[in-house]
Protein backbone atom coordinates (compact mmCIF):
# COMPACT_ATOMS: atom_id res chain seq x y z
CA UNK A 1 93.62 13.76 -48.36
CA UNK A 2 95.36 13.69 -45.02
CA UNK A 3 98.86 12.45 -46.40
CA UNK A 4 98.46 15.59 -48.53
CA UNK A 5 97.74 17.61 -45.42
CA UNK A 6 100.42 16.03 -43.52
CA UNK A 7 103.10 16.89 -45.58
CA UNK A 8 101.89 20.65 -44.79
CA UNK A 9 101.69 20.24 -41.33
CA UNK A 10 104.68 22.37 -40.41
CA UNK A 11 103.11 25.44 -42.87
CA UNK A 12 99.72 25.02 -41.40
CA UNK A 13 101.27 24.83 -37.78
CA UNK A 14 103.46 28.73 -38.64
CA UNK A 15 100.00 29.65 -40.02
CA UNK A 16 98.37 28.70 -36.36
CA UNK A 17 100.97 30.05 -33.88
CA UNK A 18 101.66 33.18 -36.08
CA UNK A 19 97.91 33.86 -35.82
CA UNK A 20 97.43 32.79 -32.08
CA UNK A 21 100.26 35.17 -31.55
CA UNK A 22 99.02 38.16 -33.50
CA UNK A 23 95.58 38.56 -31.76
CA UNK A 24 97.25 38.11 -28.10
CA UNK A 25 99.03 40.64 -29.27
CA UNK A 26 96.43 42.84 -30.31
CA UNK A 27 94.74 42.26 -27.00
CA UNK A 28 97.81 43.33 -24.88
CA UNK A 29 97.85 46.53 -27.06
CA UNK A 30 94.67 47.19 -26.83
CA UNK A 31 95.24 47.22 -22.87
CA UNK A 32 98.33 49.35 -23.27
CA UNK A 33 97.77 51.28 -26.01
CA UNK A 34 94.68 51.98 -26.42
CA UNK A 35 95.15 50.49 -29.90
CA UNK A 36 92.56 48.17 -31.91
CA UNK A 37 89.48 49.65 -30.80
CA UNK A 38 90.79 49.59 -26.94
CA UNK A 39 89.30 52.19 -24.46
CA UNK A 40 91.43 53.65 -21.62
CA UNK A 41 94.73 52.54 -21.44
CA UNK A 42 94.96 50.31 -18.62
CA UNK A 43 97.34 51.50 -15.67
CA UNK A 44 100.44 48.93 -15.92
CA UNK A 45 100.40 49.29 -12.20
CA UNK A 46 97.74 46.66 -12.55
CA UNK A 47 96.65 43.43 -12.56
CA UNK A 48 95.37 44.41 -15.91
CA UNK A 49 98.25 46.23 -17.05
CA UNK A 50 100.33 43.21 -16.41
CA UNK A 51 98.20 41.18 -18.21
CA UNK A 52 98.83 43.59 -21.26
CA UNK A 53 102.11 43.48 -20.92
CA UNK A 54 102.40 39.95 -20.93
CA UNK A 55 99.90 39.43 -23.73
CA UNK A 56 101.82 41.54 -26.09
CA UNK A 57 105.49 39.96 -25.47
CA UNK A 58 103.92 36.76 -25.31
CA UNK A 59 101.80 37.79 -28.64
CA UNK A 60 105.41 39.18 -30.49
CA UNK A 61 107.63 36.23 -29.40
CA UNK A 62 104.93 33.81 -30.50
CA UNK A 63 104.57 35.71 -34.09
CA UNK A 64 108.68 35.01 -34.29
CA UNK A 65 108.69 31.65 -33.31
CA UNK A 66 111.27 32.34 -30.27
CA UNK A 67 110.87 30.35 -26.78
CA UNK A 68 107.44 29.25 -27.73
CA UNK A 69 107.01 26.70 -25.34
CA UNK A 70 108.08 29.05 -22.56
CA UNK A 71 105.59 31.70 -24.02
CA UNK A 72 102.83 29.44 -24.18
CA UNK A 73 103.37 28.21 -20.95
CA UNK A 74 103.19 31.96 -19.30
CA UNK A 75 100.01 32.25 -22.18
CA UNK A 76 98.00 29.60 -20.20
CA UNK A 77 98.73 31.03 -16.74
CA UNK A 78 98.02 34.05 -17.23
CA UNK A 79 94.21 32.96 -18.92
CA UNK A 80 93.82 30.11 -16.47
CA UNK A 81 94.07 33.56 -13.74
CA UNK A 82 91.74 35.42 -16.00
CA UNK A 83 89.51 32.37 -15.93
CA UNK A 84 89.42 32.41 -12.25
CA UNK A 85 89.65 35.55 -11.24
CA UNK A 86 87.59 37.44 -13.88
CA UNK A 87 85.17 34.85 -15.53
CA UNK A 88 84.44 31.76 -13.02
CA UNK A 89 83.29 34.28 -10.41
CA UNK A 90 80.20 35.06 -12.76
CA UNK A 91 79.58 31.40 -13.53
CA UNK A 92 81.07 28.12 -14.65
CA UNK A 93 79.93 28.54 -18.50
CA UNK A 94 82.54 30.47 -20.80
CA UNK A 95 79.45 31.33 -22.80
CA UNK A 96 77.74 33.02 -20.00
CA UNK A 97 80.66 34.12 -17.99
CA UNK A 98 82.31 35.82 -21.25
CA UNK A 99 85.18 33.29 -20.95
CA UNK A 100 85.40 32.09 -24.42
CA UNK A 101 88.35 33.62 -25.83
CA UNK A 102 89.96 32.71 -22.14
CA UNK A 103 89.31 29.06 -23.03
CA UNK A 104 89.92 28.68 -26.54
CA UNK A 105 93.44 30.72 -25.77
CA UNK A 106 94.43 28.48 -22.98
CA UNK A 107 93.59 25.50 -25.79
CA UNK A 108 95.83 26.79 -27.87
CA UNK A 109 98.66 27.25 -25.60
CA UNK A 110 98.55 24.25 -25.21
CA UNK A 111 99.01 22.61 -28.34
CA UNK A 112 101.83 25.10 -28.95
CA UNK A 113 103.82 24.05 -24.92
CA UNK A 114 102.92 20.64 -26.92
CA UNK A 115 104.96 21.69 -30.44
CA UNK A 116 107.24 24.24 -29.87
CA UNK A 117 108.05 26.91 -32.29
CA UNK A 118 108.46 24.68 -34.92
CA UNK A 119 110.28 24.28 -38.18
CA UNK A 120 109.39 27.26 -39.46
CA UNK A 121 110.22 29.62 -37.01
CA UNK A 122 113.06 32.02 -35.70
CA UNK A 123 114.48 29.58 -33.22
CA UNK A 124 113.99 26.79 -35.68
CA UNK A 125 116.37 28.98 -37.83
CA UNK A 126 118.71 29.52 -34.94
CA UNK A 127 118.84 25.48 -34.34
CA UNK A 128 119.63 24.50 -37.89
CA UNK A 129 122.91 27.15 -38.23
């Protein structure tokens, strides 16, 4: 069963940065937008607004596979801050402190600093013309 899975790695690995992409997305456009069920849009004066900014190029360039590692990279920064700044002051426990998605983000950025955009992506077309 895992040589079967293995030779799908690089389909199930699009399927995972695609998606990681696509909802950090949807949270920087909720904070800009207003969109996805967001509230007020967030003045990108802000510490917040940057943060939406930053989640939704980081979100799009993730989705296309184009400077992952670099996006992933600003990704875990930026909830490493939110972890420290928003959640830790409320508690150490992501599942008190409402740091969850914080954690399981910053997780993820790192396995994709750790893989790259990979084969399947728009700089993995880029590198093979």
């Amino acid at each position: 069963m895992l040589d079967s899975m293995n030779k799908h790695k690089d389909w199930m690995y699009v399927v995972f940065r695609v998606l990681v992409g696509l909802v950090f997305f949807m949270h920087g456009a909720q904070k800009m937008f207003g969109w996805f069920g967001g509230g007020k849009v967030a003045n990108l004066a802000t510490l917040f607004g940057a943060a939406g900014i930053v989640e939704v190029v980081v979100g799009l360039l993730l989705i296309f596979g184009l400077w992952s590692r670099l996006m992933a990279a600003i990704g875990a920064v930026e909830m490493l801050v939110a972890l420290i700044t928003m959640h830790f002051p409320q508690g150490w426990n992501p599942l008190q402190n409402g740091g969850e998605a914080a954690v399981l983000y910053f997780a993820a950025f790192l396995v994709i600093l750790s893989h790259g955009s990979g084969r399947w992506s728009l700089e993995g077309a880029l590198k093979r013309k």
